[in-house]
PDB file of N, CA and C in Angstrom:
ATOM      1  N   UNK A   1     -20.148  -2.771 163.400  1.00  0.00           N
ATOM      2  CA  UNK A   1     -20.613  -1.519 163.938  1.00  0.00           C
ATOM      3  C   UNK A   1     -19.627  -0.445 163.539  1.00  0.00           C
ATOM      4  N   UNK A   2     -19.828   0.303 163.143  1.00  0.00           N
ATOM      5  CA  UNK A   2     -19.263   1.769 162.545  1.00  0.00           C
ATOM      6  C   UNK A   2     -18.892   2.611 163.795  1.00  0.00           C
ATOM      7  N   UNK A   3     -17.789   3.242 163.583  1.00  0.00           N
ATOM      8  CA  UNK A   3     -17.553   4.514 164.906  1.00  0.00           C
ATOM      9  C   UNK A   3     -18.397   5.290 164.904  1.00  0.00           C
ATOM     10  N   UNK A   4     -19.519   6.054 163.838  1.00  0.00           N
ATOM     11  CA  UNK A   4     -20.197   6.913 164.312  1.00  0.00           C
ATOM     12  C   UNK A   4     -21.508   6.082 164.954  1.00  0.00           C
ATOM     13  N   UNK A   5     -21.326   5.024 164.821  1.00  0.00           N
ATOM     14  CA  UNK A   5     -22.657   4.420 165.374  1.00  0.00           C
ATOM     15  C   UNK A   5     -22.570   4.876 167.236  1.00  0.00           C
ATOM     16  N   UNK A   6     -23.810   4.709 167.445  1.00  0.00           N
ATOM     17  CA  UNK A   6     -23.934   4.799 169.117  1.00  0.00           C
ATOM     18  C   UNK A   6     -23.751   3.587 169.774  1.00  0.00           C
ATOM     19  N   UNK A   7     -22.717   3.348 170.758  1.00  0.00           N
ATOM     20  CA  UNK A   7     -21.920   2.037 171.402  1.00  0.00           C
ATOM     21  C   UNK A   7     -22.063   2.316 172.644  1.00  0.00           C
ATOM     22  N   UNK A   8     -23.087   0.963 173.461  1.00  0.00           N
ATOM     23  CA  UNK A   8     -23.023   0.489 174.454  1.00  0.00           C
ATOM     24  C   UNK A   8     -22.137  -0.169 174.789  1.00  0.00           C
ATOM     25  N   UNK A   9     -21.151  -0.151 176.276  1.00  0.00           N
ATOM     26  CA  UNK A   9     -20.329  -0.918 176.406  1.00  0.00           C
ATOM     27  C   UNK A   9     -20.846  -2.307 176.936  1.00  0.00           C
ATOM     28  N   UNK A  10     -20.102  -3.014 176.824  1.00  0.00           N
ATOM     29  CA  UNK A  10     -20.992  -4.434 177.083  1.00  0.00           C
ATOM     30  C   UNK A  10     -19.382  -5.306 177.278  1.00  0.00           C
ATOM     31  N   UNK A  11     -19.942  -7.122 177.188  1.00  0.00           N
ATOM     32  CA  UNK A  11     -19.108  -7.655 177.141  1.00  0.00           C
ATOM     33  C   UNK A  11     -17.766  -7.666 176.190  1.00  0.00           C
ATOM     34  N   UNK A  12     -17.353  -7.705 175.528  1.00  0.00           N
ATOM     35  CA  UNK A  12     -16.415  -7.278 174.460  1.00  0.00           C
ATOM     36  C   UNK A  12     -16.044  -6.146 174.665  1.00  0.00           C
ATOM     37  N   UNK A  13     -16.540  -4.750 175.167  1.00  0.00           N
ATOM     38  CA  UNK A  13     -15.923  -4.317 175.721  1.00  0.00           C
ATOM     39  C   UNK A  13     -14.883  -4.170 176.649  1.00  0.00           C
ATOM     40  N   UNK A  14     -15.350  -4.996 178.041  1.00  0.00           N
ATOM     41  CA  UNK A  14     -14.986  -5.005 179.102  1.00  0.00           C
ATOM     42  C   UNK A  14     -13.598  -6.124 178.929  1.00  0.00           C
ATOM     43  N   UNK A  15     -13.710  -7.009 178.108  1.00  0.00           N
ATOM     44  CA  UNK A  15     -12.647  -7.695 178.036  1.00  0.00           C
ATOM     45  C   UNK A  15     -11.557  -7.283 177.323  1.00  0.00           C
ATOM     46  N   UNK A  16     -12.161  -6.354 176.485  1.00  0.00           N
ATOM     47  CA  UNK A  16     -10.831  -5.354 175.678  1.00  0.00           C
ATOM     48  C   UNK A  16     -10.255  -4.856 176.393  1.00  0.00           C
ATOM     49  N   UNK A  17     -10.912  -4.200 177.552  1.00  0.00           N
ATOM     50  CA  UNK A  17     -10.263  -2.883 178.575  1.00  0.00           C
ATOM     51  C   UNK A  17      -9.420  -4.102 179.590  1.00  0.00           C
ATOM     52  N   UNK A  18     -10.068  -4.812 180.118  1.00  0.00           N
ATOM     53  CA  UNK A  18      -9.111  -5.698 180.739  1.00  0.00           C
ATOM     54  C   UNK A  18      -8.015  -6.146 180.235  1.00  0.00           C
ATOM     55  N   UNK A  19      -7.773  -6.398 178.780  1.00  0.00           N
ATOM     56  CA  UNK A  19      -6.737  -7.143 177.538  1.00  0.00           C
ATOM     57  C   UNK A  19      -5.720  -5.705 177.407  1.00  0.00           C
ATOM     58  N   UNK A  20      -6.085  -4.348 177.744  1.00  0.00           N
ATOM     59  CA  UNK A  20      -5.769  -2.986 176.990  1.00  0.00           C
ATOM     60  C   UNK A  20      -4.239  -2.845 177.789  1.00  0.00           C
ATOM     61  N   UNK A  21      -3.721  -2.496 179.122  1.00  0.00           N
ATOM     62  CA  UNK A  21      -2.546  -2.794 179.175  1.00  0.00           C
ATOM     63  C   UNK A  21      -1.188  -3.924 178.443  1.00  0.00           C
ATOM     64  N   UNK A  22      -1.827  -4.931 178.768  1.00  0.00           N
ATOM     65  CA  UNK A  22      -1.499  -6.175 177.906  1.00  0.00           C
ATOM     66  C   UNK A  22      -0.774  -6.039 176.247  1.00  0.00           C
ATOM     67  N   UNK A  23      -2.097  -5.197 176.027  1.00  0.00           N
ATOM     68  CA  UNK A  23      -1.727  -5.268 174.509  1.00  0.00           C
ATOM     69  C   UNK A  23      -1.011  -3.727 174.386  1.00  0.00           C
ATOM     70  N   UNK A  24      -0.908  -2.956 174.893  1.00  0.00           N
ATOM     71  CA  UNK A  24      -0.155  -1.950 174.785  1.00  0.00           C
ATOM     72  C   UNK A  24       1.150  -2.061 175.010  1.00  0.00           C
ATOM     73  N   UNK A  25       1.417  -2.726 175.874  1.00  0.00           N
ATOM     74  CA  UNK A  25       2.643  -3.486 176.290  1.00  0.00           C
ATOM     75  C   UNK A  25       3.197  -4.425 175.485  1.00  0.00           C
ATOM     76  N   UNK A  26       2.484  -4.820 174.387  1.00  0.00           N
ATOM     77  CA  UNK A  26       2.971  -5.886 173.741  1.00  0.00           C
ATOM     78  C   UNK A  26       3.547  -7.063 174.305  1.00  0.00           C
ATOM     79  N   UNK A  27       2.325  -7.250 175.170  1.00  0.00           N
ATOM     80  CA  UNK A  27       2.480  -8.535 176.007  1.00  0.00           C
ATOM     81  C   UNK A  27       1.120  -9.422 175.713  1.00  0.00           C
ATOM     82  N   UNK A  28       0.186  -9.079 175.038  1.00  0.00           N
ATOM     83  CA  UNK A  28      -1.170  -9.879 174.820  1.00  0.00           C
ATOM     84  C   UNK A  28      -0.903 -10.977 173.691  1.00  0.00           C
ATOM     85  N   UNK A  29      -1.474 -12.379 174.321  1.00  0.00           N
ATOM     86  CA  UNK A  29      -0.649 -13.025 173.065  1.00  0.00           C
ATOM     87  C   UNK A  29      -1.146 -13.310 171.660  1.00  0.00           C
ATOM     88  N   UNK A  30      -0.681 -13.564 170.989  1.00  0.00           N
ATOM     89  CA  UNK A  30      -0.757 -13.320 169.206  1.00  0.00           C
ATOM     90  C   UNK A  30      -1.953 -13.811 169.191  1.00  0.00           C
ATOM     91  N   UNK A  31      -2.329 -14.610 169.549  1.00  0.00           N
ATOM     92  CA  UNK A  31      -3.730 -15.162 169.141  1.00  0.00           C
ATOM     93  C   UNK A  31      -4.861 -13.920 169.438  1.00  0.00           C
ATOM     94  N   UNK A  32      -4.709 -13.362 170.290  1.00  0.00           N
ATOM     95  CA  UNK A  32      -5.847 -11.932 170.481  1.00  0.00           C
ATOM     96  C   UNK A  32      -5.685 -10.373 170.043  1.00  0.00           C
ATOM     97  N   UNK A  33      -4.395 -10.493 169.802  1.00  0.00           N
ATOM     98  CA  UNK A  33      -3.979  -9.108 168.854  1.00  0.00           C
ATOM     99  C   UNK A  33      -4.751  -8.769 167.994  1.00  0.00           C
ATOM    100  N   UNK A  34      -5.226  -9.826 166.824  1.00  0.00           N
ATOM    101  CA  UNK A  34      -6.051  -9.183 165.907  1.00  0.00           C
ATOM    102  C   UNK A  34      -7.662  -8.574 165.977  1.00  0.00           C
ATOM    103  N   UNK A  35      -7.618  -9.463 167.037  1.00  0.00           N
ATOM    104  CA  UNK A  35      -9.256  -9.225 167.510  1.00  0.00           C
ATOM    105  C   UNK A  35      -9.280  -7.996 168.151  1.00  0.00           C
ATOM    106  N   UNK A  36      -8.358  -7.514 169.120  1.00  0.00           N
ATOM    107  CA  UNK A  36      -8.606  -6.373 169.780  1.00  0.00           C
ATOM    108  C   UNK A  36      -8.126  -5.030 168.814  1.00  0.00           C
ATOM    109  N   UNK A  37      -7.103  -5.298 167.917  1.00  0.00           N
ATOM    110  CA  UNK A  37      -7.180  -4.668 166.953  1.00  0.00           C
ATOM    111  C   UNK A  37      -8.482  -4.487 166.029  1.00  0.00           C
ATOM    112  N   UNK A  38      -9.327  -5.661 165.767  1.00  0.00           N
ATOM    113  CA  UNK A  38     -10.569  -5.373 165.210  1.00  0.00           C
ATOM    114  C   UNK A  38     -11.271  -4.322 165.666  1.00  0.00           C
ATOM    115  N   UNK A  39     -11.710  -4.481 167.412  1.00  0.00           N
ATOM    116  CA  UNK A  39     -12.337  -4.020 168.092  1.00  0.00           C
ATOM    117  C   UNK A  39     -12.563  -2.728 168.505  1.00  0.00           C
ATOM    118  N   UNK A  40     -10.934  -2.395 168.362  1.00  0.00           N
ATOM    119  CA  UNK A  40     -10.615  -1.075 168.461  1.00  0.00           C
ATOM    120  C   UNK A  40     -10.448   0.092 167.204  1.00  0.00           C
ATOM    121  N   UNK A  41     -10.524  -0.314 166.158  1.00  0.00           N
ATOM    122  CA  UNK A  41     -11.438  -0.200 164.918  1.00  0.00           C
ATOM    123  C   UNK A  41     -12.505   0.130 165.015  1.00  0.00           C
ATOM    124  N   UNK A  42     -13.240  -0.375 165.448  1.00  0.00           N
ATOM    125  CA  UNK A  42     -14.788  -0.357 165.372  1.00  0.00           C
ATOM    126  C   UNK A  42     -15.126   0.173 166.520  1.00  0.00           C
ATOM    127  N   UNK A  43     -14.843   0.685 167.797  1.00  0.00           N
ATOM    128  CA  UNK A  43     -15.331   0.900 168.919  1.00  0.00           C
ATOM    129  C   UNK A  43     -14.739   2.136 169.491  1.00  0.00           C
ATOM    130  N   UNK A  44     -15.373   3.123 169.415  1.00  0.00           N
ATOM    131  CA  UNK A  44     -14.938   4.541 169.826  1.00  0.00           C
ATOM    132  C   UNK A  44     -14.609   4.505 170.711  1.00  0.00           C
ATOM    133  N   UNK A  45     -15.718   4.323 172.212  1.00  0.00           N
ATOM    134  CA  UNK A  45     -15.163   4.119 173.456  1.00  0.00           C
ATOM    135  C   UNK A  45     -13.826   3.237 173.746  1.00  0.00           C
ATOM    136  N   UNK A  46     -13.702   2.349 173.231  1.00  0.00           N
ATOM    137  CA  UNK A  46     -12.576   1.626 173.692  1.00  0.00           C
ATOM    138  C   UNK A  46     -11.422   1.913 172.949  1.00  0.00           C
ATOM    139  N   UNK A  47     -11.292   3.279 171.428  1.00  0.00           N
ATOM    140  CA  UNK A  47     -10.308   3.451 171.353  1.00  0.00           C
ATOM    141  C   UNK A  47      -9.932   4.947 171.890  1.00  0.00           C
ATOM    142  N   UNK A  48     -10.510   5.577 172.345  1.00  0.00           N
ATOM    143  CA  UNK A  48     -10.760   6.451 172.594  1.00  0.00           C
ATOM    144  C   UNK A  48     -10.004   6.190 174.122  1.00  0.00           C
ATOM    145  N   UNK A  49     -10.346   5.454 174.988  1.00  0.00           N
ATOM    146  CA  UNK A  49      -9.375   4.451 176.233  1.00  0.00           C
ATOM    147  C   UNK A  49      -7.854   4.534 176.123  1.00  0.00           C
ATOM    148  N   UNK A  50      -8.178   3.835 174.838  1.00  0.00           N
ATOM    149  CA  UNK A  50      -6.233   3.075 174.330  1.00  0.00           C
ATOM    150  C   UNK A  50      -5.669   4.369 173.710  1.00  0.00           C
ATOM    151  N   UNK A  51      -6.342   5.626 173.842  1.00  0.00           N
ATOM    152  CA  UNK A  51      -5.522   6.410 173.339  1.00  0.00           C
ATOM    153  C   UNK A  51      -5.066   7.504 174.048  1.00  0.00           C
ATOM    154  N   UNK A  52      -6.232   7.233 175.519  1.00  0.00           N
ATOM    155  CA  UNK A  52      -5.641   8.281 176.296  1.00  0.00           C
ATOM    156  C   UNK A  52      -4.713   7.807 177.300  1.00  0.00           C
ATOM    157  N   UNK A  53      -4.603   6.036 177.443  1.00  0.00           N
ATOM    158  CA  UNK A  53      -3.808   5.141 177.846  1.00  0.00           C
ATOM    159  C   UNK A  53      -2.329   5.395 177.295  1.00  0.00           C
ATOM    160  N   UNK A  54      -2.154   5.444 176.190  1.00  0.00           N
ATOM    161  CA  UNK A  54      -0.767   5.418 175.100  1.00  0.00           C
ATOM    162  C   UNK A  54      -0.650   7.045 175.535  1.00  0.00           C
ATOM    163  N   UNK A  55      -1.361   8.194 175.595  1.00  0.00           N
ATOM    164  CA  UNK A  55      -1.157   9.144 176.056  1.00  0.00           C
ATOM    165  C   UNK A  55      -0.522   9.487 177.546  1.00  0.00           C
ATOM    166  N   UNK A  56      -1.071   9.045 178.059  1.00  0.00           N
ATOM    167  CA  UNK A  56      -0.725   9.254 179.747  1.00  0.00           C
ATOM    168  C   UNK A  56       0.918   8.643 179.701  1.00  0.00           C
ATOM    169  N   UNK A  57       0.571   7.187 178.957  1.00  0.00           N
ATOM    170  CA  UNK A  57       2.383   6.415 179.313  1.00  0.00           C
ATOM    171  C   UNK A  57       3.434   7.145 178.698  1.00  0.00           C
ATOM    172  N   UNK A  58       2.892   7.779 177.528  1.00  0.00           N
ATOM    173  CA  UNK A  58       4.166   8.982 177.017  1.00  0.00           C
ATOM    174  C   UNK A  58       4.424  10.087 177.599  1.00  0.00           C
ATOM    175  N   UNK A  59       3.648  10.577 178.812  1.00  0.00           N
ATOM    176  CA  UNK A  59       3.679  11.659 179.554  1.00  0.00           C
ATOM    177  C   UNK A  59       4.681  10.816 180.770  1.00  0.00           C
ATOM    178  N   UNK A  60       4.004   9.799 181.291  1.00  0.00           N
ATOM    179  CA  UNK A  60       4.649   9.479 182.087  1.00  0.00           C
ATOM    180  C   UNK A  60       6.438   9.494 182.155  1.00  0.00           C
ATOM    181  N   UNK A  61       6.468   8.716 181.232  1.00  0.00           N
ATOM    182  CA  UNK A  61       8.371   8.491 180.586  1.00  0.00           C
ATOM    183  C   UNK A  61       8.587   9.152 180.222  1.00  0.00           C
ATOM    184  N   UNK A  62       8.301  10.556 179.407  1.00  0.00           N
ATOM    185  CA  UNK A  62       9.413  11.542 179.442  1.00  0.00           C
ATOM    186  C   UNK A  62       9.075  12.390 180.931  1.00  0.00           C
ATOM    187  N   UNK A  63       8.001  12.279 181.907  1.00  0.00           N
ATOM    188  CA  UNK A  63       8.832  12.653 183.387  1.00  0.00           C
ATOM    189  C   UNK A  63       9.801  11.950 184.232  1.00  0.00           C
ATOM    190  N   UNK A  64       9.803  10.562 183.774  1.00  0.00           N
ATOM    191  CA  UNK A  64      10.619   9.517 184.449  1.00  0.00           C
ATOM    192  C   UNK A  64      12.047   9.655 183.679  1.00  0.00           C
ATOM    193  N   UNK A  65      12.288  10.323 183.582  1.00  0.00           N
ATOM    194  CA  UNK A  65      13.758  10.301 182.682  1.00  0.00           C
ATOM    195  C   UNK A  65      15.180  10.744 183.729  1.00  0.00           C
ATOM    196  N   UNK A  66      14.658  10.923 184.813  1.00  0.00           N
ATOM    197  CA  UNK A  66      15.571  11.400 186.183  1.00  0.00           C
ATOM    198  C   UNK A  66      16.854   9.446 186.215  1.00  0.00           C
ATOM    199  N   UNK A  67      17.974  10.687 186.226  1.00  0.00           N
ATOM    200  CA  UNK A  67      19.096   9.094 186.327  1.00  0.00           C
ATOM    201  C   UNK A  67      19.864   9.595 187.652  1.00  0.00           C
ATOM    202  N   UNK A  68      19.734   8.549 188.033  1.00  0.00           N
ATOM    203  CA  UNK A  68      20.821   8.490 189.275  1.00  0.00           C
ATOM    204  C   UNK A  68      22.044   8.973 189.103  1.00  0.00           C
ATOM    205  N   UNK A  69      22.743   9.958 190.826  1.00  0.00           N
ATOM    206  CA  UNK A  69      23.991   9.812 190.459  1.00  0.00           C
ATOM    207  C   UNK A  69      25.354   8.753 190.434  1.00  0.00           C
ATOM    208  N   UNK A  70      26.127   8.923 190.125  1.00  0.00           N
ATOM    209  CA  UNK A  70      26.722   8.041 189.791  1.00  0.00           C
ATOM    210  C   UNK A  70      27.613   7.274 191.039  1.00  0.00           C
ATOM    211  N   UNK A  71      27.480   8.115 191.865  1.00  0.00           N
ATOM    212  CA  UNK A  71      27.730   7.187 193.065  1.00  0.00           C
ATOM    213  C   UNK A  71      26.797   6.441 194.122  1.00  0.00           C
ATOM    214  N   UNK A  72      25.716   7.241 193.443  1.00  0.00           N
ATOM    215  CA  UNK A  72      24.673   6.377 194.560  1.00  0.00           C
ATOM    216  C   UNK A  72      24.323   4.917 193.780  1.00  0.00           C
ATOM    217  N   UNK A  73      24.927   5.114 192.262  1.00  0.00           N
ATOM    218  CA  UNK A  73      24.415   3.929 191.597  1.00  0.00           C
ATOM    219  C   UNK A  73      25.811   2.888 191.742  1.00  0.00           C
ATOM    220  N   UNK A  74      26.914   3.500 192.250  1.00  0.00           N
ATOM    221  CA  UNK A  74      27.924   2.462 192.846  1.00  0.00           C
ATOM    222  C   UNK A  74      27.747   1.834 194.174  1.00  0.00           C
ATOM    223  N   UNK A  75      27.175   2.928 194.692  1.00  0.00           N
ATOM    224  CA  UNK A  75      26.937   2.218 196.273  1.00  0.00           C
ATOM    225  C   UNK A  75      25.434   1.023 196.390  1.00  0.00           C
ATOM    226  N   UNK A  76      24.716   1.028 195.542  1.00  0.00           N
ATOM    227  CA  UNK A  76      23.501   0.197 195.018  1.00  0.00           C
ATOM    228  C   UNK A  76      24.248  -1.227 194.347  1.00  0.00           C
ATOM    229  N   UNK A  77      25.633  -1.025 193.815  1.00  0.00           N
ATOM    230  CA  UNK A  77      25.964  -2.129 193.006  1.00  0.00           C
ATOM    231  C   UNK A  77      26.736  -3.052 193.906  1.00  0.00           C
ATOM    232  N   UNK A  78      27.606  -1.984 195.120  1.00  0.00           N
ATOM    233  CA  UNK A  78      28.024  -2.823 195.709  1.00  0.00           C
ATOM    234  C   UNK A  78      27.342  -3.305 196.920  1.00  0.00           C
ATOM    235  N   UNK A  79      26.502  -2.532 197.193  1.00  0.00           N
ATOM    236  CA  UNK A  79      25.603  -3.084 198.146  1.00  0.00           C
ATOM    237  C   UNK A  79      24.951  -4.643 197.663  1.00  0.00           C
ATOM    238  N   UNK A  80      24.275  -4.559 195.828  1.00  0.00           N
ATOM    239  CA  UNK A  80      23.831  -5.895 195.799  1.00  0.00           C
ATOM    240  C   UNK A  80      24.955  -7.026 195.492  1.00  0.00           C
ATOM    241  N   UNK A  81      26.168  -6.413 195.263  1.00  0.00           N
ATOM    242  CA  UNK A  81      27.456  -7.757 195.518  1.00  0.00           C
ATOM    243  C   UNK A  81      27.383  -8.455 196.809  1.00  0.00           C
ATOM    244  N   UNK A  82      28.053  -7.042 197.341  1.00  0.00           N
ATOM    245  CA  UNK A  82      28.227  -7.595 199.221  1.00  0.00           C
ATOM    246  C   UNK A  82      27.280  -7.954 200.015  1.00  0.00           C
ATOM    247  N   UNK A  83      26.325  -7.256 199.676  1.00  0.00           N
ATOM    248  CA  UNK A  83      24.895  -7.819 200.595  1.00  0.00           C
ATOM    249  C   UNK A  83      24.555  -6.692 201.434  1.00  0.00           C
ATOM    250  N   UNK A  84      23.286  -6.715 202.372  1.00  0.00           N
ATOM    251  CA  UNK A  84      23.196  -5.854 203.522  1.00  0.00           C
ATOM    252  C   UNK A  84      24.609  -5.809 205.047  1.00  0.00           C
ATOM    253  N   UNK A  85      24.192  -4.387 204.926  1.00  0.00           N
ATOM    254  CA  UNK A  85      25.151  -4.217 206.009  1.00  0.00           C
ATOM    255  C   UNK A  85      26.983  -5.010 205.916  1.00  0.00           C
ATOM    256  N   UNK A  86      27.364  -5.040 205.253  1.00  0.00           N
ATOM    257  CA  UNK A  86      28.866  -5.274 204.925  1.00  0.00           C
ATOM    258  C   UNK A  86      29.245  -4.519 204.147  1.00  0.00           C
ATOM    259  N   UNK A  87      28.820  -3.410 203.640  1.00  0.00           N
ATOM    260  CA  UNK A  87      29.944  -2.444 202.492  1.00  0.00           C
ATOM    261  C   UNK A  87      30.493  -1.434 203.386  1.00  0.00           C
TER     262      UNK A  87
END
C-alpha cells in the first residue's frame, strides 16, 4: 500500500501503535524492528503517530533539563547511605 493510498486502520495498525513506544525507545526486539519499520513506510497514519510521538519526547527533554542543587543532591545521597530519619 502506497502513502498516498487511503488507509484504514485495522489490525497491523493497532499493533504498531501498541509496539510504537517500544520501538522508539529502542527497546522493541530485533526480530520486529524491521517490520514496523516496513509499516511505517507504508502507513501514513501510523507514521504520522511516530512522528508526533518523537516530537512531543524532544519537547519534553529539552523542558526537563532542570538539575538539582547541589546540596539537595548531597542531602538525597546521604539520605540513601544512611537511610530514613538518621542523617
Amino acid at each position: 500500500m502506497s502513502r498516498e493510498t487511503k488507509h484504514a486502520c485495522g489490525d497491523e495498525c493497532q499493533e504498531a501503535l501498541t509496539q510504537l513506544e517500544a520501538f522508539l525507545d529502542g527497546e522493541l526486539p530485533t526480530t520486529k524492528v524491521e517490520s514496523m519499520r516496513h509499516h511505517l513506510q507504508e502507513c501514513y497514519p501510523c507514521t504520522d503517530r511516530a512522528s508526533f510521538e518523537e516530537q512531543l519526547r524532544s519537547i519534553v527533554r529539552r523542558g526537563c533539563a532542570d538539575v538539582a542543587p547541589a546540596h539537595l543532591v548531597d542531602r538525597i545521597r546521604e539520605h540513601l547511605v544512611t537511610g530514613p530519619g538518621e542523617a
